[in-house]
PDB file of N, CA and C in Angstrom:
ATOM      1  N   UNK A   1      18.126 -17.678   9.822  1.00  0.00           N
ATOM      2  CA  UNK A   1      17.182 -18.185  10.796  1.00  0.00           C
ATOM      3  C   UNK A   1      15.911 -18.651  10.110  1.00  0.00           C
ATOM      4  N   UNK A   2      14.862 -19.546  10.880  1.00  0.00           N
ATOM      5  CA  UNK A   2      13.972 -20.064  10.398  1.00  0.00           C
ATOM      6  C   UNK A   2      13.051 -19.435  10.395  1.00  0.00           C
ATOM      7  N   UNK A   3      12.058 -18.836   9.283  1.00  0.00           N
ATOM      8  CA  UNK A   3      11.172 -18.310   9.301  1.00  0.00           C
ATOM      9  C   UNK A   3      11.183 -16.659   9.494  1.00  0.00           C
ATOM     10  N   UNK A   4      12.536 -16.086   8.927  1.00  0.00           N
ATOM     11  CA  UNK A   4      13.210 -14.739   9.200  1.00  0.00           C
ATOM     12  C   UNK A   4      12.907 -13.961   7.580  1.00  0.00           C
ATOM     13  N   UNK A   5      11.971 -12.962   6.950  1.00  0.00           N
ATOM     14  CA  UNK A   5      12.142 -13.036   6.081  1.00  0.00           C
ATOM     15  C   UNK A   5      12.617 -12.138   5.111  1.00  0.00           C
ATOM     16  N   UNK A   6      13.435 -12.081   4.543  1.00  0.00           N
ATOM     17  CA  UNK A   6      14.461 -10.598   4.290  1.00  0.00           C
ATOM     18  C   UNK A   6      13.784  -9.732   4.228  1.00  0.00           C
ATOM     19  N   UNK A   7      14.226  -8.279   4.321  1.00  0.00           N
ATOM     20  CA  UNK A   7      13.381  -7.162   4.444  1.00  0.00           C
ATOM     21  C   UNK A   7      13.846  -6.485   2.995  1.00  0.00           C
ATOM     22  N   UNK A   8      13.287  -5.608   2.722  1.00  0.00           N
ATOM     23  CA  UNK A   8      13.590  -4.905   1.306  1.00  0.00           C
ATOM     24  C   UNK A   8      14.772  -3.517   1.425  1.00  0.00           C
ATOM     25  N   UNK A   9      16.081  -4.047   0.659  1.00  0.00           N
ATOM     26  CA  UNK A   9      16.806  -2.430   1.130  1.00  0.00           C
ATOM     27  C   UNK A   9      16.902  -2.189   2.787  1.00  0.00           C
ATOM     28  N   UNK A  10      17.025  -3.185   3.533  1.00  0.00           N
ATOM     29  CA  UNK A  10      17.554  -2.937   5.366  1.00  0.00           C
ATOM     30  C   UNK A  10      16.775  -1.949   5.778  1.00  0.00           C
ATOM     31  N   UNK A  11      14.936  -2.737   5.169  1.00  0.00           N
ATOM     32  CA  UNK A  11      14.152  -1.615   6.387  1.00  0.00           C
ATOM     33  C   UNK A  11      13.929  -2.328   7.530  1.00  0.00           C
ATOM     34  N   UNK A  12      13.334  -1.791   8.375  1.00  0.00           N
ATOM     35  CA  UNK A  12      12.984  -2.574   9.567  1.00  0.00           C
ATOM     36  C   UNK A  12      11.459  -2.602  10.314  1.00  0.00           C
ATOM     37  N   UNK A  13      11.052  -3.273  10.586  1.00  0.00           N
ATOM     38  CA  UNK A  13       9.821  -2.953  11.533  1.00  0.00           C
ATOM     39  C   UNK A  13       9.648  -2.142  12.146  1.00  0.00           C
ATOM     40  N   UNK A  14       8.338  -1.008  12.145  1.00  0.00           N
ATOM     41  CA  UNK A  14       8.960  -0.194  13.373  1.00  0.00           C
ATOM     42  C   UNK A  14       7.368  -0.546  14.071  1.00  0.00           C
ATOM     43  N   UNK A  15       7.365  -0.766  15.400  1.00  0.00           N
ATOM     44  CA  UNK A  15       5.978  -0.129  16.261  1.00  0.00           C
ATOM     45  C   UNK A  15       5.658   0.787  16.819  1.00  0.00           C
ATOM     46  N   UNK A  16       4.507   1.389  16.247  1.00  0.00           N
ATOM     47  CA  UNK A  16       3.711   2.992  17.031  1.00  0.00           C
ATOM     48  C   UNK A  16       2.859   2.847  17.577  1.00  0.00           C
ATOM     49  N   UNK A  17       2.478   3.210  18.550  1.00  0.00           N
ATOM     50  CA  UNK A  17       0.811   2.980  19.138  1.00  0.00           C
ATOM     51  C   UNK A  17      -0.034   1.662  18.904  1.00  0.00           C
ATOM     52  N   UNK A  18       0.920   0.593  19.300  1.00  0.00           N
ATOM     53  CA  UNK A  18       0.290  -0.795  19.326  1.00  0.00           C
ATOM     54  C   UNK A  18       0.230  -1.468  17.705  1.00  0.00           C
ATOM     55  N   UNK A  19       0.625  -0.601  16.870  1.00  0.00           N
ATOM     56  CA  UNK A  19       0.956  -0.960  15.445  1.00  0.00           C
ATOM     57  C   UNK A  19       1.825  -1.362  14.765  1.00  0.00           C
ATOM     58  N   UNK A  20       2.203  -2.406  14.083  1.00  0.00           N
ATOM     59  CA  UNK A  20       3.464  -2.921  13.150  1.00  0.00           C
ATOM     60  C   UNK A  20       3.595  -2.635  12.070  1.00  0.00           C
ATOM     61  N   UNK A  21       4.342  -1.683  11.321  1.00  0.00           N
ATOM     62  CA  UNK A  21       4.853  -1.476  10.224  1.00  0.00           C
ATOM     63  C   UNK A  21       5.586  -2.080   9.519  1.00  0.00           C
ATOM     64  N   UNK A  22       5.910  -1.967   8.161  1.00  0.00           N
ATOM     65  CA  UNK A  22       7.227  -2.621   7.913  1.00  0.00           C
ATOM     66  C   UNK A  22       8.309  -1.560   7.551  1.00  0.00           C
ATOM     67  N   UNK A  23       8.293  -0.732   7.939  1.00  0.00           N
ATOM     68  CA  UNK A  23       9.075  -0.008   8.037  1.00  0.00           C
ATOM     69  C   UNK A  23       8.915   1.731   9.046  1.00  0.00           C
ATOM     70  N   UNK A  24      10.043   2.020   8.681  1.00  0.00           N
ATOM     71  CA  UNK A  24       9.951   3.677   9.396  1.00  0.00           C
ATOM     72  C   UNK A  24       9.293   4.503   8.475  1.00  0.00           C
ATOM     73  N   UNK A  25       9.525   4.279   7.566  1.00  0.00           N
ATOM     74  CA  UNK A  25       8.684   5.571   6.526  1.00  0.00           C
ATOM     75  C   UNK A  25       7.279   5.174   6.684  1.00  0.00           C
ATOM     76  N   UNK A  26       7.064   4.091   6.462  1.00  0.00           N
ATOM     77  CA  UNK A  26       5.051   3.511   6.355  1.00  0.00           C
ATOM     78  C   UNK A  26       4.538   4.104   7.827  1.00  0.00           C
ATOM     79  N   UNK A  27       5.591   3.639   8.847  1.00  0.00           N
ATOM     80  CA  UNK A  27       5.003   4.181  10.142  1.00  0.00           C
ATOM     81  C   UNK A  27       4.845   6.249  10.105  1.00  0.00           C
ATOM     82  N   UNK A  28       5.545   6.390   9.742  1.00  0.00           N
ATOM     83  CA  UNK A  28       5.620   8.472   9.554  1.00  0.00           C
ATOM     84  C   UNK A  28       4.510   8.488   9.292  1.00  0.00           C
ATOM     85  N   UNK A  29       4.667   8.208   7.627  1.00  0.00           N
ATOM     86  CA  UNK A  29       3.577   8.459   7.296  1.00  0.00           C
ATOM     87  C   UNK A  29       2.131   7.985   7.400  1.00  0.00           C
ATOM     88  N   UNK A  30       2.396   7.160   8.121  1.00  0.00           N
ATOM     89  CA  UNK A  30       0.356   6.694   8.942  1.00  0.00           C
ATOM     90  C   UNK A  30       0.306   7.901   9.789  1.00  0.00           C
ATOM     91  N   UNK A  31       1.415   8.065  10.584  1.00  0.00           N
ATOM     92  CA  UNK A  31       1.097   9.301  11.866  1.00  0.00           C
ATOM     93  C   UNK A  31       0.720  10.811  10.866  1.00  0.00           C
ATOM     94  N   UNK A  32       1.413  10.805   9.803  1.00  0.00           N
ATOM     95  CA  UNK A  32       1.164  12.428   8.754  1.00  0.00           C
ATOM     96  C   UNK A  32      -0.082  11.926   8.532  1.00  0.00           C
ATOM     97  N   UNK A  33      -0.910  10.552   8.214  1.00  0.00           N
ATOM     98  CA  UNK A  33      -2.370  10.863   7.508  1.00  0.00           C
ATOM     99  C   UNK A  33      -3.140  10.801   8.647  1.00  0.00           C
ATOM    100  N   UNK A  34      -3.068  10.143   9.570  1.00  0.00           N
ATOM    101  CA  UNK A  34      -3.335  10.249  11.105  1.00  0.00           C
ATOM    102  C   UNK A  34      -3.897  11.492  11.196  1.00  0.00           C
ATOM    103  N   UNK A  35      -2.955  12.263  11.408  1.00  0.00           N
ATOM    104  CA  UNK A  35      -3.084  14.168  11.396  1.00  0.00           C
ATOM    105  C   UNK A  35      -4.176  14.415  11.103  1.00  0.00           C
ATOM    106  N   UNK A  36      -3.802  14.419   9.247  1.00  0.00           N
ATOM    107  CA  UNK A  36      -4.524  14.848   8.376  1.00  0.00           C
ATOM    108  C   UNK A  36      -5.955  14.493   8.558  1.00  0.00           C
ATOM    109  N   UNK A  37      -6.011  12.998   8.958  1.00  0.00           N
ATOM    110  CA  UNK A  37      -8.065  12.556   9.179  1.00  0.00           C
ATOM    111  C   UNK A  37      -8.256  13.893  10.616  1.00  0.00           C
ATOM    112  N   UNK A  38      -7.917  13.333  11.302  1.00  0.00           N
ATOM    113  CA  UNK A  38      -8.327  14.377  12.726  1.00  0.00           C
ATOM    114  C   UNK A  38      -8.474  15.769  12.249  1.00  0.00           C
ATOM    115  N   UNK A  39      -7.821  16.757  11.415  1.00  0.00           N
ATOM    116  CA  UNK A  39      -8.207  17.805  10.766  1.00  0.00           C
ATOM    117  C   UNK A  39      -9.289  17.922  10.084  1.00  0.00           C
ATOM    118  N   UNK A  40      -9.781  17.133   9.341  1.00  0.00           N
ATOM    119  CA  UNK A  40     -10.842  16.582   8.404  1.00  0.00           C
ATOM    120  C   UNK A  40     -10.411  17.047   7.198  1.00  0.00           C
ATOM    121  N   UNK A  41      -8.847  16.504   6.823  1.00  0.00           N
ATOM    122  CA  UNK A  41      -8.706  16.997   5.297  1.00  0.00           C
ATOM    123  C   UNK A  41      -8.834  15.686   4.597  1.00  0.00           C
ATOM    124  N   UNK A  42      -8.885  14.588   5.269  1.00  0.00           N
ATOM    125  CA  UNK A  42      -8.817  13.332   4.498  1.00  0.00           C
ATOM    126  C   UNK A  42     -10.059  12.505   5.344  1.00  0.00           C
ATOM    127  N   UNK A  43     -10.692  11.037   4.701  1.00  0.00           N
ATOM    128  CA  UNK A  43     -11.202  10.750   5.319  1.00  0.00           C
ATOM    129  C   UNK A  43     -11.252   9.132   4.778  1.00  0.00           C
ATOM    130  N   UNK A  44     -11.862   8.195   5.957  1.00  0.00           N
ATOM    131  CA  UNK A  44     -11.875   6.721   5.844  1.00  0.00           C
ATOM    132  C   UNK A  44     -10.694   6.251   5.731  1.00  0.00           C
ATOM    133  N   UNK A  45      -9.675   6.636   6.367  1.00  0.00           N
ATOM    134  CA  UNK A  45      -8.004   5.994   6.286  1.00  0.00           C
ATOM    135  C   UNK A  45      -8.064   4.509   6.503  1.00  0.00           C
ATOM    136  N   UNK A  46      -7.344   3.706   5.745  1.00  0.00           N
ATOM    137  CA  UNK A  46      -7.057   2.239   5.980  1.00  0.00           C
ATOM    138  C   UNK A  46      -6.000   2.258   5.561  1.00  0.00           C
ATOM    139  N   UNK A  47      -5.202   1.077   6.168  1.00  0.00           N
ATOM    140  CA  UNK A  47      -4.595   0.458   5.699  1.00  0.00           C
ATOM    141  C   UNK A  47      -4.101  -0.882   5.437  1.00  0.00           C
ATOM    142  N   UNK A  48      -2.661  -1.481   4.297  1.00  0.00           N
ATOM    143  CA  UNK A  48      -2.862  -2.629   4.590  1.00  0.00           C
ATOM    144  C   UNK A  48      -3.760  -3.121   3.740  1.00  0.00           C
ATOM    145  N   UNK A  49      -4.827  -2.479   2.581  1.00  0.00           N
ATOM    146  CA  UNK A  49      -5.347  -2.767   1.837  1.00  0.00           C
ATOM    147  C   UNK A  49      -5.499  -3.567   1.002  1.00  0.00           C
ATOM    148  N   UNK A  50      -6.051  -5.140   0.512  1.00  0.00           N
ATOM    149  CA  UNK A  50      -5.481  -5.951  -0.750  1.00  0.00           C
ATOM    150  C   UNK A  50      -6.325  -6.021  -1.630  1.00  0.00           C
ATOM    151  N   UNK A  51      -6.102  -5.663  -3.158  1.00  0.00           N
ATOM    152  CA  UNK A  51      -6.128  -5.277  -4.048  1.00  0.00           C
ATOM    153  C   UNK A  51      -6.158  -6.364  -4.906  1.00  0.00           C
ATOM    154  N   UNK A  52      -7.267  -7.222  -5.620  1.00  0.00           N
ATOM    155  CA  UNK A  52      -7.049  -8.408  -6.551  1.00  0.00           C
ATOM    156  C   UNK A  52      -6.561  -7.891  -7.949  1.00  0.00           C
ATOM    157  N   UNK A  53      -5.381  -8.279  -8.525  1.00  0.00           N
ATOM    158  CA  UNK A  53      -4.713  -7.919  -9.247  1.00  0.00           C
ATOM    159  C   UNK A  53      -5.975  -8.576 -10.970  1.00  0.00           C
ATOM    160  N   UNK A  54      -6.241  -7.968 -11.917  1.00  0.00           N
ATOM    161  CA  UNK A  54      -6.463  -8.463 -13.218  1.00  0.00           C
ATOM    162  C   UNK A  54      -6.286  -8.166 -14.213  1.00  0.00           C
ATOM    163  N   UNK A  55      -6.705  -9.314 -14.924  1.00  0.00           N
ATOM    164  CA  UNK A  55      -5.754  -9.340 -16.342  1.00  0.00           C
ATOM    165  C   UNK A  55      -7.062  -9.265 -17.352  1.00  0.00           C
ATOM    166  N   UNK A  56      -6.931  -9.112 -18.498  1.00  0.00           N
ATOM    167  CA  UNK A  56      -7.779  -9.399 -19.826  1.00  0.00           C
ATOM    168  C   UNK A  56      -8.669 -10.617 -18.980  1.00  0.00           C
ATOM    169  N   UNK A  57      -8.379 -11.428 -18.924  1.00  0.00           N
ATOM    170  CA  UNK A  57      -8.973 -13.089 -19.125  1.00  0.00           C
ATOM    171  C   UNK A  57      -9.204 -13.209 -17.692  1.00  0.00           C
ATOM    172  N   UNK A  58      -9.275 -12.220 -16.581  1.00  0.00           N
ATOM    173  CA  UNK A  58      -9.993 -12.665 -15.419  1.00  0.00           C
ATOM    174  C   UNK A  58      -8.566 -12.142 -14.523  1.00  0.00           C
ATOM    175  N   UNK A  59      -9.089 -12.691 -13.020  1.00  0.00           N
ATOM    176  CA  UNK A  59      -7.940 -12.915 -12.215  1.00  0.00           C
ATOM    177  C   UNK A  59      -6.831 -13.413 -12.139  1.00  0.00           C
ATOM    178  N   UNK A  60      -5.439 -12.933 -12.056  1.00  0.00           N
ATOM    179  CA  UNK A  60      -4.537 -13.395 -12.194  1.00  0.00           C
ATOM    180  C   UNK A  60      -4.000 -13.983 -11.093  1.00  0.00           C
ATOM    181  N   UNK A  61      -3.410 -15.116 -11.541  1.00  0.00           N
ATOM    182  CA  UNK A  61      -3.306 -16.361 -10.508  1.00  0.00           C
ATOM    183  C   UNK A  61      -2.044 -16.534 -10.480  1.00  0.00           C
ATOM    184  N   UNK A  62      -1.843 -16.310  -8.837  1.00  0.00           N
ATOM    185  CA  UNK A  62      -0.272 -17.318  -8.634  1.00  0.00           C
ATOM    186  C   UNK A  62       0.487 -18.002  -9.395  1.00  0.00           C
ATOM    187  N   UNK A  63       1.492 -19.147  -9.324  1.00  0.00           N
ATOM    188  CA  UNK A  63       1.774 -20.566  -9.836  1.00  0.00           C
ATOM    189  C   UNK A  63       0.810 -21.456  -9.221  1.00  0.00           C
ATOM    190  N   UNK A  64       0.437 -21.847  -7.837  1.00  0.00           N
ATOM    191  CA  UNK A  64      -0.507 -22.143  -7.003  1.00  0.00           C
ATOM    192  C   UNK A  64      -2.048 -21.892  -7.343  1.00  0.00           C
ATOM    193  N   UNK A  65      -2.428 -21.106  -8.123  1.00  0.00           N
ATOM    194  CA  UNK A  65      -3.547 -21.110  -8.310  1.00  0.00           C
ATOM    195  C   UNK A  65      -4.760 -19.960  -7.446  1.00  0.00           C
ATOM    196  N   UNK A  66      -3.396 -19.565  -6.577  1.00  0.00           N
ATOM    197  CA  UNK A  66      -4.932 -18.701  -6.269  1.00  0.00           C
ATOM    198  C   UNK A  66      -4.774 -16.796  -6.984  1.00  0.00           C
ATOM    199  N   UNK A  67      -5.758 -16.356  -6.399  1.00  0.00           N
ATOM    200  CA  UNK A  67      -5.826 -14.969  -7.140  1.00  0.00           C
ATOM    201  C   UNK A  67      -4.643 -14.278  -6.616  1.00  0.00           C
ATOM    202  N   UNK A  68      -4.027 -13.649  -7.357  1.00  0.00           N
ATOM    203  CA  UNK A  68      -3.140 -12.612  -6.925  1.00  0.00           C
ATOM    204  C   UNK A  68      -2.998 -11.435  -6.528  1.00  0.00           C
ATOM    205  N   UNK A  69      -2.692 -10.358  -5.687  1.00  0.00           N
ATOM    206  CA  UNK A  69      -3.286  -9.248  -4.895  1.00  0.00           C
ATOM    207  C   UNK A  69      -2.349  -8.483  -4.508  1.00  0.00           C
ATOM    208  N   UNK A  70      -1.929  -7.136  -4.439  1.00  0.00           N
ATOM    209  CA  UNK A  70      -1.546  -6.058  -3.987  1.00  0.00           C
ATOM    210  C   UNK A  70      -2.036  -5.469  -2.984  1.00  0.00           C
ATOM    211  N   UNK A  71      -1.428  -5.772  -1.984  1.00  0.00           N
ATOM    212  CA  UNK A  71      -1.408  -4.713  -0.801  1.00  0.00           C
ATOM    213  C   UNK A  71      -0.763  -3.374  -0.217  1.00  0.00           C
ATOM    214  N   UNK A  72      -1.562  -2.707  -0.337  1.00  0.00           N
ATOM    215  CA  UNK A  72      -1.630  -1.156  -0.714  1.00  0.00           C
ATOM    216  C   UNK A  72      -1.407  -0.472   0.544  1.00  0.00           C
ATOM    217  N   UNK A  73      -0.635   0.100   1.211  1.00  0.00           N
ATOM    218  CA  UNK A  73      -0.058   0.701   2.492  1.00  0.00           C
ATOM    219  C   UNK A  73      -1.239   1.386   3.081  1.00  0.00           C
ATOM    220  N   UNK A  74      -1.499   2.551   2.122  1.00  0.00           N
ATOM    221  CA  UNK A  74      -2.846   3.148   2.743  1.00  0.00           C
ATOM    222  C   UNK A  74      -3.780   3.759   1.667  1.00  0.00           C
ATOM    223  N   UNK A  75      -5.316   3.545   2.277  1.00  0.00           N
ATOM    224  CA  UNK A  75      -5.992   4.174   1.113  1.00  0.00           C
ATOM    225  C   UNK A  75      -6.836   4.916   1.583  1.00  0.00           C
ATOM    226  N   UNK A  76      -7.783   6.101   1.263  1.00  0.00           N
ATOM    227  CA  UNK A  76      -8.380   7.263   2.037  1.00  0.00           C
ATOM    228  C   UNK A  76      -8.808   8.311   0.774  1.00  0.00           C
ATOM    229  N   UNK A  77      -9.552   9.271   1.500  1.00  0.00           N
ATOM    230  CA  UNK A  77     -10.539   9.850   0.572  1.00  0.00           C
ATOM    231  C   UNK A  77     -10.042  11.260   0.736  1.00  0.00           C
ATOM    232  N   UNK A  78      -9.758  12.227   0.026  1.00  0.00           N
ATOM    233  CA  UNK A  78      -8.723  13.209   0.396  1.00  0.00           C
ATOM    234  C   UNK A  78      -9.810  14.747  -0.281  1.00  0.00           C
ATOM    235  N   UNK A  79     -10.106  15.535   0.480  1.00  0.00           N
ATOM    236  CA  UNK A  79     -10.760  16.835   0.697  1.00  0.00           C
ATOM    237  C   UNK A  79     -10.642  17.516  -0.530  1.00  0.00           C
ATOM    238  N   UNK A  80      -8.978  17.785  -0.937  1.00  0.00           N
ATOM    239  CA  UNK A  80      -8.754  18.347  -1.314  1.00  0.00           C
ATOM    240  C   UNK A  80      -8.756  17.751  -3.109  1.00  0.00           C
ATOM    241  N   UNK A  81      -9.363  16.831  -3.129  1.00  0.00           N
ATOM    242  CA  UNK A  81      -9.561  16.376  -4.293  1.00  0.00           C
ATOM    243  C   UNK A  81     -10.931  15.963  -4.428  1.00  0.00           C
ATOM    244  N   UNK A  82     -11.548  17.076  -4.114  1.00  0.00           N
ATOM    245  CA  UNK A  82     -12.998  16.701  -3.799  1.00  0.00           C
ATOM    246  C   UNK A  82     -13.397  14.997  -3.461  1.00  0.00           C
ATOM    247  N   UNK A  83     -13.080  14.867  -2.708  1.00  0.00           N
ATOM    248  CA  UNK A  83     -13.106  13.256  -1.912  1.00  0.00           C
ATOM    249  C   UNK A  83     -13.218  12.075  -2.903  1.00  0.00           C
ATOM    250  N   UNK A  84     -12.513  12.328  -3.857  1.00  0.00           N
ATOM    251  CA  UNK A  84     -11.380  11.213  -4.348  1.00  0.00           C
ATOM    252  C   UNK A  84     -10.673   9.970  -3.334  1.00  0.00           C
ATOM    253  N   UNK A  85     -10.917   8.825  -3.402  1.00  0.00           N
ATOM    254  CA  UNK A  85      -9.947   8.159  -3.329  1.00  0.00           C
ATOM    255  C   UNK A  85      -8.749   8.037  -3.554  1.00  0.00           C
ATOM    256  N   UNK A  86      -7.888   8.058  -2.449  1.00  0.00           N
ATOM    257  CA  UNK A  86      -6.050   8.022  -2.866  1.00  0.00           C
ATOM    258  C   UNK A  86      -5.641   6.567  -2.387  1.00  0.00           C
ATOM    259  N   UNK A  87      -4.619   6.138  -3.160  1.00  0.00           N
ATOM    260  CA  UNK A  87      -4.043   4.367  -3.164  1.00  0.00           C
ATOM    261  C   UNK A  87      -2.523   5.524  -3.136  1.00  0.00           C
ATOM    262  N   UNK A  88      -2.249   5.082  -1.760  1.00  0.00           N
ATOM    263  CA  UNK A  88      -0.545   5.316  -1.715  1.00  0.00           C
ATOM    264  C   UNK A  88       0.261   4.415  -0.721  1.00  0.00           C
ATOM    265  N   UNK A  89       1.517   3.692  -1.441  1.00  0.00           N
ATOM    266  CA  UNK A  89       2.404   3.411  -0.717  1.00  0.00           C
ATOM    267  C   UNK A  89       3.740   3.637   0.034  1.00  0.00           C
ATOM    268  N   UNK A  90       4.020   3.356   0.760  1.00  0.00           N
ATOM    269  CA  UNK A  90       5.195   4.665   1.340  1.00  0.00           C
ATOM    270  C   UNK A  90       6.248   3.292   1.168  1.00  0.00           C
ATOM    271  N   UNK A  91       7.214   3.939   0.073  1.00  0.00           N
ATOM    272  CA  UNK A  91       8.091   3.078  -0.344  1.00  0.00           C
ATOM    273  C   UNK A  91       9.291   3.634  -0.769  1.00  0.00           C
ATOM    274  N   UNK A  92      10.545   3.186  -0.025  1.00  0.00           N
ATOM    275  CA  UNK A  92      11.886   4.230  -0.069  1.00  0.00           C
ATOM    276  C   UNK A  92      12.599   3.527  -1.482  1.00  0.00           C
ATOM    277  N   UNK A  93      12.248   2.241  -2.031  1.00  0.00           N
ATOM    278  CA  UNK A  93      13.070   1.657  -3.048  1.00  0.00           C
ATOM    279  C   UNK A  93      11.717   0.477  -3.112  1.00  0.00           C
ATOM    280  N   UNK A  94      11.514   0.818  -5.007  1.00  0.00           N
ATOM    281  CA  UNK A  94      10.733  -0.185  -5.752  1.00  0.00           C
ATOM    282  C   UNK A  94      11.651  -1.197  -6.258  1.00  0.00           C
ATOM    283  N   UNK A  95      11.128  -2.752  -5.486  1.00  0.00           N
ATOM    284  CA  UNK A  95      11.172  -3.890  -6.311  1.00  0.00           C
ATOM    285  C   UNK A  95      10.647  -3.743  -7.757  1.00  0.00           C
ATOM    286  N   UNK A  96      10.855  -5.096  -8.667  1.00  0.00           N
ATOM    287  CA  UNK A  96      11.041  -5.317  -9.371  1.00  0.00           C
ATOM    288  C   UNK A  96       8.912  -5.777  -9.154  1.00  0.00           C
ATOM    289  N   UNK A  97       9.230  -6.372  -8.149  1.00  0.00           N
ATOM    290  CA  UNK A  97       7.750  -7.072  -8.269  1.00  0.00           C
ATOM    291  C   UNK A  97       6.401  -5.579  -7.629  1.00  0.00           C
ATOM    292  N   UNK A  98       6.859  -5.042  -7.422  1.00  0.00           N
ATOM    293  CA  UNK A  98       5.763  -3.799  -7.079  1.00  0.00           C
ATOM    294  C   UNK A  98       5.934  -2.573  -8.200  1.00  0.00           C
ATOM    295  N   UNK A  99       7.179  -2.777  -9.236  1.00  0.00           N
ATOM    296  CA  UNK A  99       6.592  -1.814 -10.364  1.00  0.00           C
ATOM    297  C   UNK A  99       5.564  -2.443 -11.224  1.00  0.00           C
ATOM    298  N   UNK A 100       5.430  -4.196 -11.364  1.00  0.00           N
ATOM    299  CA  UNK A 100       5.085  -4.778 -12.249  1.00  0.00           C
ATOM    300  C   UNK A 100       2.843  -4.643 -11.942  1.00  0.00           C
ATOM    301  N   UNK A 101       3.450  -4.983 -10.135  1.00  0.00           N
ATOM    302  CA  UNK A 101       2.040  -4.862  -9.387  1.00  0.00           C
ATOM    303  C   UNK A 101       1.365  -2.764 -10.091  1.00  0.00           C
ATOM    304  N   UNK A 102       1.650  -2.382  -9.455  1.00  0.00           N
ATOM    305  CA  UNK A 102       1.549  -1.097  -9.914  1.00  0.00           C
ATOM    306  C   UNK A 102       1.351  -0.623 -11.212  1.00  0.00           C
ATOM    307  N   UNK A 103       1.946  -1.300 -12.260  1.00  0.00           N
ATOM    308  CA  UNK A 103       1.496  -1.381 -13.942  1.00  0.00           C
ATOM    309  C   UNK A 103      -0.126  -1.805 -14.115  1.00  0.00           C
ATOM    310  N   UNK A 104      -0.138  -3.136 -13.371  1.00  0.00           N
ATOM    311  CA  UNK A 104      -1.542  -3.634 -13.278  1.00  0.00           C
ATOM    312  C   UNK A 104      -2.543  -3.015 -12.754  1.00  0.00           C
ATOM    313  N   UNK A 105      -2.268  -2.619 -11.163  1.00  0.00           N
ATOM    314  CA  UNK A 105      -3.268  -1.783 -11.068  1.00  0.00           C
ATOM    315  C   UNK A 105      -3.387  -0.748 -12.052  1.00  0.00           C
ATOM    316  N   UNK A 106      -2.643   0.308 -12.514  1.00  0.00           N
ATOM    317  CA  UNK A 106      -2.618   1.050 -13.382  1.00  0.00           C
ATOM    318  C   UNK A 106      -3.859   0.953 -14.476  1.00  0.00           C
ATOM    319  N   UNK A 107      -3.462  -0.445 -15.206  1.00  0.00           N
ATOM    320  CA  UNK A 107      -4.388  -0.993 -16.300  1.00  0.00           C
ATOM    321  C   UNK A 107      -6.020  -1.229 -15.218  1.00  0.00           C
ATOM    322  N   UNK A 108      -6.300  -1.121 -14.685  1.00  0.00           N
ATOM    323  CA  UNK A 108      -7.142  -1.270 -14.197  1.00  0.00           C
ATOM    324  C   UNK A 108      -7.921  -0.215 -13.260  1.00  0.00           C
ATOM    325  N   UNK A 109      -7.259   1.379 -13.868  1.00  0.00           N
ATOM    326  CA  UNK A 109      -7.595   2.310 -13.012  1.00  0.00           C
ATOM    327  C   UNK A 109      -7.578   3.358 -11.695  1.00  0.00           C
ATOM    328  N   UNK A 110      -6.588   2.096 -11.187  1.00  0.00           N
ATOM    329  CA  UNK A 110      -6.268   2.375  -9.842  1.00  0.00           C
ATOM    330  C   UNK A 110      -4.506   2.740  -9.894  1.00  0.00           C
ATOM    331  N   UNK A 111      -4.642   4.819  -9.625  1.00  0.00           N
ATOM    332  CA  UNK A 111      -3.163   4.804  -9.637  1.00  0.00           C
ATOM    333  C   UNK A 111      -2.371   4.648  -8.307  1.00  0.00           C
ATOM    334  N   UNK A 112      -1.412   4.143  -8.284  1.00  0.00           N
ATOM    335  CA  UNK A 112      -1.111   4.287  -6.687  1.00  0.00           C
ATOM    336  C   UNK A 112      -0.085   5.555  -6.379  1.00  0.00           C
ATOM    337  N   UNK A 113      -0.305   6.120  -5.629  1.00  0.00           N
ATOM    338  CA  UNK A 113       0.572   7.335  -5.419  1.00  0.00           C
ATOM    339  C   UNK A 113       2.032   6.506  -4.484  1.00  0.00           C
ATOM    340  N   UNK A 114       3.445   7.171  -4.962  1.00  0.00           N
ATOM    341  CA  UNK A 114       4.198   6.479  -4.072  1.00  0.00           C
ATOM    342  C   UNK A 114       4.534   7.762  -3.162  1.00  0.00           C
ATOM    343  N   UNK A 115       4.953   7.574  -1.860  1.00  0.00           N
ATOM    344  CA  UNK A 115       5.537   8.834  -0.317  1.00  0.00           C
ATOM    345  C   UNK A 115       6.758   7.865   0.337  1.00  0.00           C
TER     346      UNK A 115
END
């Protein structure tokens, strides 16, 4: 179909509370950090986050030319790490192109936790 665009490993969309996921696990786990903010063990939850990917020599660019970016499922400030920032994605099977994304951030400080 036109404009249909494969999903990764036969996940599916799921909607919660007026929200679109791309999958069932990303949706869980928004509702587990959900929780967790309302407790006050975590705090400033987002998600959906994008992340400009760089290199030595600046921003790394598409073929197209523009900057290139990682979007990060959810990111939040967690209690129990004396309010640390956490970068985690809820991901049942890594592509090829999100270990490579994830190396980069890496080089750049930012680890991403995978759930």
């Amino acid at each position: 179909m036109a404009g249909d665009k494969r999903r990764v490993r036969g996940t599916k969309k799921t909607a919660v509370g007026g929200i679109t996921f791309d999958s069932k696990r990303e949706a869980e786990r928004w509702g587990q950090l959900k929780f967790l903010e309302q407790g006050g063990e975590i705090r400033n939850l987002q998600r959906q986050v994008p992340v400009g990917l760089v290199g030595w020599g600046g921003p790394i660019l598409t073929p197209t030319g523009r900057p290139m970016k990682a979007v990060i499922d959810f990111v939040y400030e967690d209690k129990r790490l004396n309010w640390a920032t956490v970068y985690e994605d809820a991901k049942g099977h890594e592509t090829d192109v999100s270990k490579m994304k994830r190396a980069i951030l890496s080089a750049q400080g930012i680890e991403v936790v995978l759930s």
